[in-house]
Structure formats: C-alpha cells, structure tokens
C-alpha atoms as a PDB file:
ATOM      1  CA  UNK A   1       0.000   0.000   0.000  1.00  0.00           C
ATOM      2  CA  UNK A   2       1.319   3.209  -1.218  1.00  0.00           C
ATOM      3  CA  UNK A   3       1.482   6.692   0.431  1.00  0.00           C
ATOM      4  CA  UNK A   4       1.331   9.841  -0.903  1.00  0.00           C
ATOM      5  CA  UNK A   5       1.890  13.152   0.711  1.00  0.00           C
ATOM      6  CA  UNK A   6       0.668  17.131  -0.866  1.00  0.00           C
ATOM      7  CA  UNK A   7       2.142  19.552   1.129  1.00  0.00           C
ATOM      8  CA  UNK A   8       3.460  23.314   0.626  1.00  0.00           C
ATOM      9  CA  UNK A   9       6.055  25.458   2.139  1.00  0.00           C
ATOM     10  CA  UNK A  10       3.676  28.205   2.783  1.00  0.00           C
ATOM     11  CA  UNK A  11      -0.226  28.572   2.799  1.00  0.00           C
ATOM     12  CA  UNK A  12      -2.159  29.591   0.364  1.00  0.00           C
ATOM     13  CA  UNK A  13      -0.185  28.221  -2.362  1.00  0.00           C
ATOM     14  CA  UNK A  14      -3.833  25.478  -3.462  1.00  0.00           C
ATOM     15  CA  UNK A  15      -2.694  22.398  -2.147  1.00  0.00           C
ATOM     16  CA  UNK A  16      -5.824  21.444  -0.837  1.00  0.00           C
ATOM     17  CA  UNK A  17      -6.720  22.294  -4.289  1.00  0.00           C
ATOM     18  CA  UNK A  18      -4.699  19.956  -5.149  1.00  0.00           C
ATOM     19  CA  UNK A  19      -5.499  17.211  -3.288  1.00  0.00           C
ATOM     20  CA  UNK A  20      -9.142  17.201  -3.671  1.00  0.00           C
ATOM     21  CA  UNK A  21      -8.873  16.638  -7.136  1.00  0.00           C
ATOM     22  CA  UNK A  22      -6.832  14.038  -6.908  1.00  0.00           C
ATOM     23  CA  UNK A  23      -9.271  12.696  -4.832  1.00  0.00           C
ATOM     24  CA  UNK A  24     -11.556  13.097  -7.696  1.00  0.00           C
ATOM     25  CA  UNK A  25      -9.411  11.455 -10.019  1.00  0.00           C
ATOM     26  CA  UNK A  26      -8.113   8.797  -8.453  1.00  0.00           C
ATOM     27  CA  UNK A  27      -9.436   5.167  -7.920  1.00  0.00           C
ATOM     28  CA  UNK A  28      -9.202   2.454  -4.898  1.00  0.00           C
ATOM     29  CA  UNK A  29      -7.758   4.969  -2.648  1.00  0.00           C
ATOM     30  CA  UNK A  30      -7.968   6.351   1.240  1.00  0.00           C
ATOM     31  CA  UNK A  31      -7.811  10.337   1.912  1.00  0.00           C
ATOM     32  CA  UNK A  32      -6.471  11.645   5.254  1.00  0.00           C
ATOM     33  CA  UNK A  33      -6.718  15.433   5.962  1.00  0.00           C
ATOM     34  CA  UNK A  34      -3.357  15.727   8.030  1.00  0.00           C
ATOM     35  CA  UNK A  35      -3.737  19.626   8.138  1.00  0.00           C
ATOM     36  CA  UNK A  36      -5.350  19.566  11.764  1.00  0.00           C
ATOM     37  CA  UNK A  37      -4.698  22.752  12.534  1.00  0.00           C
ATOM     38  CA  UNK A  38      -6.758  24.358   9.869  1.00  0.00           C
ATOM     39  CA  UNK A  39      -8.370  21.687   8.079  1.00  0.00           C
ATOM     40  CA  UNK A  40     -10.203  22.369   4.965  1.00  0.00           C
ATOM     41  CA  UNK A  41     -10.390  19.145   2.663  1.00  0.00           C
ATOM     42  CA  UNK A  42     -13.746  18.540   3.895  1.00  0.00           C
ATOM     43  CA  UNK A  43     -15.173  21.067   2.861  1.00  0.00           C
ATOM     44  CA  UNK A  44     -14.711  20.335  -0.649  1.00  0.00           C
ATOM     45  CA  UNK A  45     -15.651  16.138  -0.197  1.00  0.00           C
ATOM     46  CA  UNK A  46     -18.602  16.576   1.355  1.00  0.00           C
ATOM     47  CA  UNK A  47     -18.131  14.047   4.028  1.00  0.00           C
ATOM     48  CA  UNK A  48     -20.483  11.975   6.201  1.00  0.00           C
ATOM     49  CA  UNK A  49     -19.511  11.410   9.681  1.00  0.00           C
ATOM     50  CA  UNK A  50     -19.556   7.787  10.661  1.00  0.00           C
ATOM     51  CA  UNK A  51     -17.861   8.386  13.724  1.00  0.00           C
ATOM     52  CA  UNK A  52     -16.078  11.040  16.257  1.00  0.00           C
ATOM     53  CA  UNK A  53     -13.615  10.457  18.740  1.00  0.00           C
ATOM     54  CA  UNK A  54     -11.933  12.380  21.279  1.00  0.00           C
ATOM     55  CA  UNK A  55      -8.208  13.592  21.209  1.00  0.00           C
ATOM     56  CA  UNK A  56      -6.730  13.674  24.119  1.00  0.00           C
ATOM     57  CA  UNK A  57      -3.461  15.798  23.630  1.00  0.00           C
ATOM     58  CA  UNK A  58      -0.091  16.657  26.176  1.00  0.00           C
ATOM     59  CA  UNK A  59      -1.179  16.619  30.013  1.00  0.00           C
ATOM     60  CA  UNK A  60      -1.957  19.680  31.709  1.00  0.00           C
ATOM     61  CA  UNK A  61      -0.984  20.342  35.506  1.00  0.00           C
ATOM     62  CA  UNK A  62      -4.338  21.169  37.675  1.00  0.00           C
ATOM     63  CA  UNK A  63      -4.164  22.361  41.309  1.00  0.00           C
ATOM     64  CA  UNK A  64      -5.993  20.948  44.374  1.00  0.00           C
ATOM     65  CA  UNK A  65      -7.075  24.022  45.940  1.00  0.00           C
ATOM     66  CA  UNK A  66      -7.804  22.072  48.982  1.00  0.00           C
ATOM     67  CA  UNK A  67      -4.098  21.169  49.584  1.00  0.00           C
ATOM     68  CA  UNK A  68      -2.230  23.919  48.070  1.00  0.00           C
ATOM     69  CA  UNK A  69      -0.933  26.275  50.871  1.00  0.00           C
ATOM     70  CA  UNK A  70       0.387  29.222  48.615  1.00  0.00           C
ATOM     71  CA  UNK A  71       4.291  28.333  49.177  1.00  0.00           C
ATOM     72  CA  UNK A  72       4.813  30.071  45.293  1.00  0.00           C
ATOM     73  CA  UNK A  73       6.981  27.215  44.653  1.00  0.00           C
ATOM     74  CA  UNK A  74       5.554  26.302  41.365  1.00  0.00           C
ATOM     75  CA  UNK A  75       5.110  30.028  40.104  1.00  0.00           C
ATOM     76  CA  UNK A  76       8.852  30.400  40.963  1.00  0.00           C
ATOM     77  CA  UNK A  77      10.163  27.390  38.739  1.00  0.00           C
ATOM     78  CA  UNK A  78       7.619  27.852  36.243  1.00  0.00           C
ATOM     79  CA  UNK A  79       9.687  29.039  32.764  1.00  0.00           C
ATOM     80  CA  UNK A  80       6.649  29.541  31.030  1.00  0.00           C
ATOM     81  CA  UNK A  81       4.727  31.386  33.266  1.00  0.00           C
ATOM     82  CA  UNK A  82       2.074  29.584  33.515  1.00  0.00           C
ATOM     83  CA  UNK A  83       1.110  30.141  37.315  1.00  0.00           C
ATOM     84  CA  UNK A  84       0.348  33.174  38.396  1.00  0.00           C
ATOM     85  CA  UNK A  85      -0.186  34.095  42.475  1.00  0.00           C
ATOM     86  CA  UNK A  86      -2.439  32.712  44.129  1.00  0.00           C
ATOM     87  CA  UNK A  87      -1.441  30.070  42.748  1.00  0.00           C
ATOM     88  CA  UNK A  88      -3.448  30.375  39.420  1.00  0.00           C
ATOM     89  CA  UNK A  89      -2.442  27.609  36.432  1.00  0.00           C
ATOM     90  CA  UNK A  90      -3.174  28.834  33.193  1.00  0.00           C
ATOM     91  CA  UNK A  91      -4.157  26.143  30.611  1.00  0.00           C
ATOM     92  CA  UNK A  92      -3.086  28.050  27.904  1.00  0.00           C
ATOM     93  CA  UNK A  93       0.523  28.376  29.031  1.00  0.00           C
ATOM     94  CA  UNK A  94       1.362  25.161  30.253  1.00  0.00           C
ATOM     95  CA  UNK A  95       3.112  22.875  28.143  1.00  0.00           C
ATOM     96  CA  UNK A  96       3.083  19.746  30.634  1.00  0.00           C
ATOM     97  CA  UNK A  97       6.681  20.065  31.655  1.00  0.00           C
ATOM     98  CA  UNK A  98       5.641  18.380  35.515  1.00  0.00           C
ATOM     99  CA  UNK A  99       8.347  20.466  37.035  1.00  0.00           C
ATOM    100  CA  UNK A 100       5.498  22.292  39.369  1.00  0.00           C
ATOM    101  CA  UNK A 101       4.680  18.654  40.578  1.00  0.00           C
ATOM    102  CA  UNK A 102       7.989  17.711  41.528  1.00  0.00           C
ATOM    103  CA  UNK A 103       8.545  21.025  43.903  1.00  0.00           C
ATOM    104  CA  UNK A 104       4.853  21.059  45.421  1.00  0.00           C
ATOM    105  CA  UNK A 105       6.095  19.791  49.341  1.00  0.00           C
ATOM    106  CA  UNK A 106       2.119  18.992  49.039  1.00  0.00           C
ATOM    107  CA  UNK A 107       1.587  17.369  46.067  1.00  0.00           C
ATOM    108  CA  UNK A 108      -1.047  19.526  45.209  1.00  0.00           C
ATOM    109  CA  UNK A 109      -0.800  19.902  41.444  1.00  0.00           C
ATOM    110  CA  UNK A 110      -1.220  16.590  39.362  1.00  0.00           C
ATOM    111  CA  UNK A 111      -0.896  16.095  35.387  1.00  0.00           C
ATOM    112  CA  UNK A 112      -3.965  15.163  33.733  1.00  0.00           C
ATOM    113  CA  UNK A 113      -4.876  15.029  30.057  1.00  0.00           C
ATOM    114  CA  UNK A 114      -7.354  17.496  28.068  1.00  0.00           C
ATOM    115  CA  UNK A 115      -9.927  17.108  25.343  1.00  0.00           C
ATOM    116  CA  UNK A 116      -7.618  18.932  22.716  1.00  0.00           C
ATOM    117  CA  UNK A 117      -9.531  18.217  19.644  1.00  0.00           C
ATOM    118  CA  UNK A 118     -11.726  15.317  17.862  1.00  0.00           C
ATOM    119  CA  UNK A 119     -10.866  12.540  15.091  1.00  0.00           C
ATOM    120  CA  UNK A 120     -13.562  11.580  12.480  1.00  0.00           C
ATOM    121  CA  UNK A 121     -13.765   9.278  10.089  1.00  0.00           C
ATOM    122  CA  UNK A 122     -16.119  10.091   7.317  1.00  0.00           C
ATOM    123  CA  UNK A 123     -17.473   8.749   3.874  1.00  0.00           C
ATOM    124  CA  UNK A 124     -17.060  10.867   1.221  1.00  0.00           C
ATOM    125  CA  UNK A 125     -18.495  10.471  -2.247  1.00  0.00           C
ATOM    126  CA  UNK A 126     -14.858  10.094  -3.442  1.00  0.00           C
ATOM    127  CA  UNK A 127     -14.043   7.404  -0.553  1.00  0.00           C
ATOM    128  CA  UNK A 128     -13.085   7.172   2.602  1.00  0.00           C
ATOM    129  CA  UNK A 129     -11.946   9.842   4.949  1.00  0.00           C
ATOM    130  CA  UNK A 130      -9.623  10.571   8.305  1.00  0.00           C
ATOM    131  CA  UNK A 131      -9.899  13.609   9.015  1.00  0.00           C
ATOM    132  CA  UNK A 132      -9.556  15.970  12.716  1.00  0.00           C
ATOM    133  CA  UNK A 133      -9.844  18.726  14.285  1.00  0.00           C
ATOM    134  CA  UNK A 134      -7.816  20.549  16.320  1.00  0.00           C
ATOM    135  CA  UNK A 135      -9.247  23.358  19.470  1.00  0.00           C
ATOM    136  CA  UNK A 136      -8.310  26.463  19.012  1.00  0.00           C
ATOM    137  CA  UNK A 137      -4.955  27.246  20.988  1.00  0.00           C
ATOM    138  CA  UNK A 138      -4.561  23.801  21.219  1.00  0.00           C
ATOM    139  CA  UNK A 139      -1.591  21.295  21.582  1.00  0.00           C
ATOM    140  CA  UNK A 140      -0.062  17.541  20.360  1.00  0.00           C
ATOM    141  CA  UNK A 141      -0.893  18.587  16.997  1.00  0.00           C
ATOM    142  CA  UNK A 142       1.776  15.991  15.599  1.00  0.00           C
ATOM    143  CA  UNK A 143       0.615  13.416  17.384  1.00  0.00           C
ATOM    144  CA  UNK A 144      -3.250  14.413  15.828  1.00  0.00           C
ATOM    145  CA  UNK A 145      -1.331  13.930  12.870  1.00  0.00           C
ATOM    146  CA  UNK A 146      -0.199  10.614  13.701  1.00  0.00           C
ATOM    147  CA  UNK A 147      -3.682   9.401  14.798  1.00  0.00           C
ATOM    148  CA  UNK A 148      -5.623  10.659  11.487  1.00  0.00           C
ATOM    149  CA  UNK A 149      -2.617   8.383   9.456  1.00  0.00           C
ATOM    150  CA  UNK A 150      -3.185   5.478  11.495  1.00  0.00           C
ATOM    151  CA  UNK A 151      -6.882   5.579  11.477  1.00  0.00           C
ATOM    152  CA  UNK A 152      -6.089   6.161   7.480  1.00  0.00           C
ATOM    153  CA  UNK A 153      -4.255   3.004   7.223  1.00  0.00           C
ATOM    154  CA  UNK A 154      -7.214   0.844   9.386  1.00  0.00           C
ATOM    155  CA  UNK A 155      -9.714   2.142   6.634  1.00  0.00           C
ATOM    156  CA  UNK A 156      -7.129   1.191   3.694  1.00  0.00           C
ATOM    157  CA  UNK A 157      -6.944  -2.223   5.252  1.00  0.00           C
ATOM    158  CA  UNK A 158     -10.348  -2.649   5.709  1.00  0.00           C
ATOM    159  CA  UNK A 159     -11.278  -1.133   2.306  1.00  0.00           C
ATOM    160  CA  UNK A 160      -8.536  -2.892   0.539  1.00  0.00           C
ATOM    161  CA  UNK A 161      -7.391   0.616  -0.733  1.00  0.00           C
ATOM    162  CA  UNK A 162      -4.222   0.710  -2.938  1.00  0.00           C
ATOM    163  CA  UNK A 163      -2.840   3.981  -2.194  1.00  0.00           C
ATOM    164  CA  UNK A 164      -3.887   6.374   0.969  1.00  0.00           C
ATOM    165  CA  UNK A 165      -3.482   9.953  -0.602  1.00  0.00           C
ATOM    166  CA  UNK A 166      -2.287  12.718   2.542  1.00  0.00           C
ATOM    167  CA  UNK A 167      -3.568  16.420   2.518  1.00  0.00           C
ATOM    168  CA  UNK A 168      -0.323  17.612   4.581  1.00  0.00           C
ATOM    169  CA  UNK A 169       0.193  20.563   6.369  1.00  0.00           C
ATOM    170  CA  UNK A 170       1.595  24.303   5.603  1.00  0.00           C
ATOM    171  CA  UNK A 171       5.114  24.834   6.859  1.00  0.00           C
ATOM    172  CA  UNK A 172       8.238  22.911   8.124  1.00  0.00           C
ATOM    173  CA  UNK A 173       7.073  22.012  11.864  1.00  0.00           C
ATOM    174  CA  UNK A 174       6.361  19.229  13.189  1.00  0.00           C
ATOM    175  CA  UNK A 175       3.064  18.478  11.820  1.00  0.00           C
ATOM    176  CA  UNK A 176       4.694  17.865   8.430  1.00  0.00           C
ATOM    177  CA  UNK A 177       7.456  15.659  10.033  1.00  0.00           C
ATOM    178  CA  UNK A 178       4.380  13.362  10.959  1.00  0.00           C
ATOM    179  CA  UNK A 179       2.890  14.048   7.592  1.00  0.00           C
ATOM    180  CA  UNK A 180       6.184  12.914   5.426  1.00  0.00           C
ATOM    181  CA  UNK A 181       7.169   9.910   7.487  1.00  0.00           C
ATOM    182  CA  UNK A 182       7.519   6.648   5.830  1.00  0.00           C
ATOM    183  CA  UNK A 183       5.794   7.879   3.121  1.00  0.00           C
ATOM    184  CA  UNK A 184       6.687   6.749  -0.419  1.00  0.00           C
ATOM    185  CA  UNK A 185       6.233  10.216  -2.345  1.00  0.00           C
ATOM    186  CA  UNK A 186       5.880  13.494  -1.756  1.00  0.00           C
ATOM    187  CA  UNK A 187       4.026  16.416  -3.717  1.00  0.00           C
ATOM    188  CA  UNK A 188       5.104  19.683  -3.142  1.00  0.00           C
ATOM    189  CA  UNK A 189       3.157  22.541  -4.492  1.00  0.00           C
ATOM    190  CA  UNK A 190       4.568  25.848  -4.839  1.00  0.00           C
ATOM    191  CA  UNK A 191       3.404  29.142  -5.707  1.00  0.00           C
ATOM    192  CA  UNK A 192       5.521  31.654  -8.458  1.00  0.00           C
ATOM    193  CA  UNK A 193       6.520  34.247  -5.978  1.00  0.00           C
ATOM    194  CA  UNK A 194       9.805  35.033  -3.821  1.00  0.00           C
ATOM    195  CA  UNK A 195       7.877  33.969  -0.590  1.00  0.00           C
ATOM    196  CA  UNK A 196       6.911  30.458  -2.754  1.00  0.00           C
ATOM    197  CA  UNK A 197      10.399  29.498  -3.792  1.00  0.00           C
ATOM    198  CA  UNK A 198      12.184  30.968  -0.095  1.00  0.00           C
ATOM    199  CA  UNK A 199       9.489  28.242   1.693  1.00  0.00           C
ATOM    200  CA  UNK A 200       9.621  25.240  -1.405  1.00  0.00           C
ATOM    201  CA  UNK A 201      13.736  25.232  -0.471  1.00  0.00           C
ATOM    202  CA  UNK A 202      12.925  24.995   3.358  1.00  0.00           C
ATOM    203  CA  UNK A 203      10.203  22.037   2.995  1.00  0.00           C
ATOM    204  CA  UNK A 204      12.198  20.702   0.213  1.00  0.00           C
ATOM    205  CA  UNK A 205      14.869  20.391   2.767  1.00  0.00           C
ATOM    206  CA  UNK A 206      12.427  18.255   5.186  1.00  0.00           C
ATOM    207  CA  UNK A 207      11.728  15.938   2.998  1.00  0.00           C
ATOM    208  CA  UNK A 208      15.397  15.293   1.900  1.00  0.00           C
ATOM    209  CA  UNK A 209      16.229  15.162   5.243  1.00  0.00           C
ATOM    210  CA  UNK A 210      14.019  12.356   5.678  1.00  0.00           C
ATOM    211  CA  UNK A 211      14.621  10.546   2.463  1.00  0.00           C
ATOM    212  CA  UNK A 212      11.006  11.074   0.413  1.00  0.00           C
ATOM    213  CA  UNK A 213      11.222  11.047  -3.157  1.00  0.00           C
ATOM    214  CA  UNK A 214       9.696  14.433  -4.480  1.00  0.00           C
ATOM    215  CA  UNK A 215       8.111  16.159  -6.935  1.00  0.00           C
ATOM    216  CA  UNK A 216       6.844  19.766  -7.555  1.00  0.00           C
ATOM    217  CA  UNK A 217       3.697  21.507  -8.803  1.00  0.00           C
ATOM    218  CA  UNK A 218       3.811  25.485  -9.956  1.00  0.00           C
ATOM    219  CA  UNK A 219       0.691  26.250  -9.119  1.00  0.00           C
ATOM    220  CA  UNK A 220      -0.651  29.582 -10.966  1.00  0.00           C
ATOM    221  CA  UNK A 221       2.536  29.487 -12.695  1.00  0.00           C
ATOM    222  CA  UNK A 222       1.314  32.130 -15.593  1.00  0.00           C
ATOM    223  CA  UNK A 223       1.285  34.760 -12.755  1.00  0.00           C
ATOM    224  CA  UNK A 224       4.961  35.458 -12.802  1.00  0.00           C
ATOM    225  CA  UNK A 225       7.093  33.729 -15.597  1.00  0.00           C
ATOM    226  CA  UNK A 226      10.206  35.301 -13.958  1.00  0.00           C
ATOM    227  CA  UNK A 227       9.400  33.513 -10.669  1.00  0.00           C
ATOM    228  CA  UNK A 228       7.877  30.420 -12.303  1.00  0.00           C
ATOM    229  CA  UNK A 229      11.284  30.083 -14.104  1.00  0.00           C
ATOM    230  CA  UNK A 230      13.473  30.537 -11.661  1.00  0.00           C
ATOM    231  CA  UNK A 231      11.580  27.342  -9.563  1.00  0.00           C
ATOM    232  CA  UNK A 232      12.168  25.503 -12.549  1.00  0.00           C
ATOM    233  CA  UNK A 233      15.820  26.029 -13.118  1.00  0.00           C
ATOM    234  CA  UNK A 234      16.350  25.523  -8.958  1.00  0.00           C
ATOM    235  CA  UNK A 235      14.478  22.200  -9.396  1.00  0.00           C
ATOM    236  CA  UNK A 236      16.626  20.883 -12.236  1.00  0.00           C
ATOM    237  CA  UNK A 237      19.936  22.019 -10.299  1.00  0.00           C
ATOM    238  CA  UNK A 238      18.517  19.555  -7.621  1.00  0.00           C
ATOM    239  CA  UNK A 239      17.468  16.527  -9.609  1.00  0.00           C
ATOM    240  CA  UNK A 240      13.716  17.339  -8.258  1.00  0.00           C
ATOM    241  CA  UNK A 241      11.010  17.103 -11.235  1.00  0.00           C
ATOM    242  CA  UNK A 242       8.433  19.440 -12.137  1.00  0.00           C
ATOM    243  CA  UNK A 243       5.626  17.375 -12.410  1.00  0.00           C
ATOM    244  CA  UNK A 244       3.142  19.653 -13.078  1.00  0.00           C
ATOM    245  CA  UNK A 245       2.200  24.038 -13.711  1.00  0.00           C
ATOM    246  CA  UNK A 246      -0.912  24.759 -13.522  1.00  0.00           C
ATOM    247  CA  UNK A 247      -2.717  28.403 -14.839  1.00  0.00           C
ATOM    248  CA  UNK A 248      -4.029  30.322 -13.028  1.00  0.00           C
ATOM    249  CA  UNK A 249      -8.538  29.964 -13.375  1.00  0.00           C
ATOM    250  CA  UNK A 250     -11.070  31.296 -11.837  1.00  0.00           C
ATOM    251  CA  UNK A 251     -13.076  28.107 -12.496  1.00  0.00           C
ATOM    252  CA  UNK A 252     -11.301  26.973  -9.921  1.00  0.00           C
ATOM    253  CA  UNK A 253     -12.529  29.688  -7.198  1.00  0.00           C
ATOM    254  CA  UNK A 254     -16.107  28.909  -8.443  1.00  0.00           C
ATOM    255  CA  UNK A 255     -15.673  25.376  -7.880  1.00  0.00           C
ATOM    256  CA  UNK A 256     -14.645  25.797  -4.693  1.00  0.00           C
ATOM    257  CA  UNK A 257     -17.498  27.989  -3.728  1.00  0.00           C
ATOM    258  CA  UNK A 258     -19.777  25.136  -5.005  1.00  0.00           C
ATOM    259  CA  UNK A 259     -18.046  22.654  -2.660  1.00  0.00           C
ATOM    260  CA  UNK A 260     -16.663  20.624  -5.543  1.00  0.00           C
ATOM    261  CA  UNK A 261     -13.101  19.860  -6.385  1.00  0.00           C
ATOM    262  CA  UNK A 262     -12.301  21.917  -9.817  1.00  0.00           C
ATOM    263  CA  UNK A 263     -12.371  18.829 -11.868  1.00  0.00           C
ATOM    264  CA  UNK A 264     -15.664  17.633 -10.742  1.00  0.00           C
ATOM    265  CA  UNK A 265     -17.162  21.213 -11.736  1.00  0.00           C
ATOM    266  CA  UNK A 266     -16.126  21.971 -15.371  1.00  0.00           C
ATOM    267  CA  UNK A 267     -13.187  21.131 -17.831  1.00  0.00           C
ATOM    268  CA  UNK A 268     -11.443  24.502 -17.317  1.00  0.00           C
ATOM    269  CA  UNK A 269      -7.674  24.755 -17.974  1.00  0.00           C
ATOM    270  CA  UNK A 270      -6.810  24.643 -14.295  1.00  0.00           C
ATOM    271  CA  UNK A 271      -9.297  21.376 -14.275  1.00  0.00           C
ATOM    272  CA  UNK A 272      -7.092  19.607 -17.254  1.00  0.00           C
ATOM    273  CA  UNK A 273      -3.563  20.602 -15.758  1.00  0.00           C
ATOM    274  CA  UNK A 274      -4.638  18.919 -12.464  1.00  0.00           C
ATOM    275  CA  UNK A 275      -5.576  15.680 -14.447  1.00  0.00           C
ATOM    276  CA  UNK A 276      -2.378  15.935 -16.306  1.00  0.00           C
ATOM    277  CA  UNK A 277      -0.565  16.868 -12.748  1.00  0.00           C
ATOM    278  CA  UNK A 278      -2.388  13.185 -11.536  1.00  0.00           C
ATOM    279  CA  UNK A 279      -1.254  10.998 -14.426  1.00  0.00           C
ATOM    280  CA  UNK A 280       2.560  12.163 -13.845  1.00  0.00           C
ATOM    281  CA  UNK A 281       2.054  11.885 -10.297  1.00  0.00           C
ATOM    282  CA  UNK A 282      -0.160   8.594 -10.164  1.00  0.00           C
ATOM    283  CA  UNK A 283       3.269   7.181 -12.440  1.00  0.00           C
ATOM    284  CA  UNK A 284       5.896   8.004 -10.235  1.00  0.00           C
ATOM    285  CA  UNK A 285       3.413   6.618  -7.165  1.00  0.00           C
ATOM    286  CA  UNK A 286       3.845   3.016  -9.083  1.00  0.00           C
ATOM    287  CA  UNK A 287       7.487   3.192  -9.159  1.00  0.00           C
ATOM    288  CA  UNK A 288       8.541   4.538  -5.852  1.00  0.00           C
ATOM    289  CA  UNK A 289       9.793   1.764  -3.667  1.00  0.00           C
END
C-alpha cells in the first residue's frame, strides 16, 4: 500500500486544491486530511460522519485548591509562566513540563490530560476519509497527525485501498514531520513568488532530510514567468522534477465555492492541468519503492 503526501512550504499556495482533485481522479484509494490545525479538505468532499472520537493531547498540571498552601513554589520554577499568584495555572501556558509537581512539598498539582480536539472518520463520495480537528490554541498537533494516518491506514486495510493519498500541512514544523514519514512520495506545491520558492527550499529540505522522493507543482505558474522560471531552473539544479504548472482559473474559485473539487465542476484549464498533474504523479506513485 502506497502513500502519498501534498504539502506546501507556505499557505495559500492550493494544495488542498490539489489534493481534492486528486481525490476526484483517483481510484481504490484512502484520503487523510493531516492539516489539523486548519483543516479544509472537507469542505470540498462533502463528508459523512460515521464516527467522532476524542483527542486527548499533552497533560496539563491542575491544582488541588484544597491542599495547596500558597508556598509560590511552582510560580517560581515555572519558565513559562504559567502560574500566576495565588497560585493560578493557566491552561493556555502550560506545556506539561511536571516540574510544578515535583517542587509542590504537598503534592497539590497533578498532570492530567485534556480534550484537545476530535478525530472523524467520514465517507465521502470520493471514498473514505480521516480527518480531525484541532481546538483552538490547542496542543499535540503531531501526534493528531499521527492518529488521522493510522486511522487512514485501518480504513485502507479494511477497504482494501491501494494507495492512501495525505492532505499535509503548511510549513516545516512538526506536523509535516508526521505528515512525510515513511511515506513513499511526496508532492510539493509551490506558488511563483519570492515567498513560494524561499518556503519550497525549506520544505524541500524536510523531505530530503528524511529521504522522500519528491516532486513539484507550480501552481498559478502564468502569474509570474520570472518567478515560475526561476523554480524551474532551482528544481533541475537539484534533480527534483516538475511534475506539473498549472494556470491560473477562476473556475477553480467557483468550484470551490460550489463545494466541488475543480475537476468535478467543469473542464477549465486549471481542471485539465490537475488531471495531467495526476497521471505524472499517479506514475511516479507506481514506481517509488
């Protein structure tokens, strides 16, 4: 069973886009919105819930008031200043370090887990679907990544999928090092714009670093041929291919305000370079080891 991962240096670039026309195009497959944080695939699959479950995400620290007896210990050793006098813990600061437990002479202040977000699994008229989301402010975001992949690989089991196709994350953090993991390819799409090719070198980095095969997509390439060509010439200089450019279309905008993936709504330009984009894609997917 193959895995593929779409992700982008920055946001914005349409790699959700992307990815929900592949879902479109493709056959026998399992999609996985990995993008917890601001997750957005659904909207365009038009998914039916068959079931929620809760994420529980880092532990928090929580004070007995009953035993505390205001020695300012924790505030004092707190580097993150999450306790303020009184002693008040504030959930939103606390990263679960457990130091405040270990200097509490009364063992007033105990870790204990949060709600931090939910984990769905859906049915989509394009298949199957793992999918999350994350509460606002909320943390263990990679690990939410790691439990949408491995309910994605139960439902590929179960459905006998071929392929599980991953809506990744913006960025370089470490929601993208849970995305790219022992996957077999990776898509990167890119935008023709300084800010584009700075973040495509930084995510192209990742992924070296952790061994993916890659490819590349200029997406809304006819923007800035300046830009679009310099991307090309730095992906040549690497060995990295440029699978794919697509134009930019406002078919595609329109689609997405219908709730359909751009080659589901019409046969615009943008619609037949993402169907191109698949084929090369759906190629290299068969060859990588």
């Amino acid at each position: 069973m193959k895995q593929l991962t779409i992700i982008s240096g920055k946001g914005g670039t349409g790699k959700t886009a992307v990815a929900a026309s592949f879902a479109a195009l493709a056959e026998n497959k399992v999609l996985a919105d990995c993008d917890v944080d601001a997750s957005n695939l659904h909207l365009l699959l038009q998914p039916q819930i068959e079931r929620e479950e809760p994420f529980y995400g880092m532990e928090v620290a929580v004070l007995d008031e009953q035993r505390c007896v205001e020695c300012d210990a924790c505030r004092e050793v707190c580097r993150y200043r999450a306790i303020r006098q009184g002693p008040v813990i504030m959930e939103m600061r606390c990263t679960g370090c457990g130091v405040c437990t270990l200097v509490c002479p009364e063992e007033a202040i105990s870790l204990e887990r949060r709600v931090n977000g939910a984990l769905y699994r859906s049915r989509t008229p394009y298949g199957p679907l793992a999918h999350a989301r994350l509460l606002p402010g909320a943390e263990g975001s990679g690990r939410l990544v790691t439990a949408v992949r491995l309910l994605a690989e139960n439902l590929a089991a179960e459905w006998g999928a071929d392929f599980i196709l991953i809506d990744g994350p913006p960025g370089i953090g470490c929601m993208v090092t849970a995305s790219l993991t022992g996957v077999d390819l990776a898509l990167i799409v890119t935008e023709p714009t300084l800010s584009g090719r700075h973040d495509l070198e930084r995510v192209l980095g990742v992924a070296c670093h952790f061994g993916v095969e890659t490819l590349v997509c200029i997406n809304k390439y006819d923007l800035n041929a300046q830009n679009a060509a310099a991307i090309r010439d730095y992906c040549t200089s690497l060995g990295i291919p440029v699978s794919g450019e697509i134009p930019f279309d406002r078919r595609v905008t329109e689609a997405h305000v219908a709730g359909y993936p751009v080659v589901h709504y019409d046969s615009s330009p943008a619609a037949q370079a993402m169907e191109n984009l698949w084929e090369q894609v759906a190629e290299r997917l068969k060859e990588a080891s």
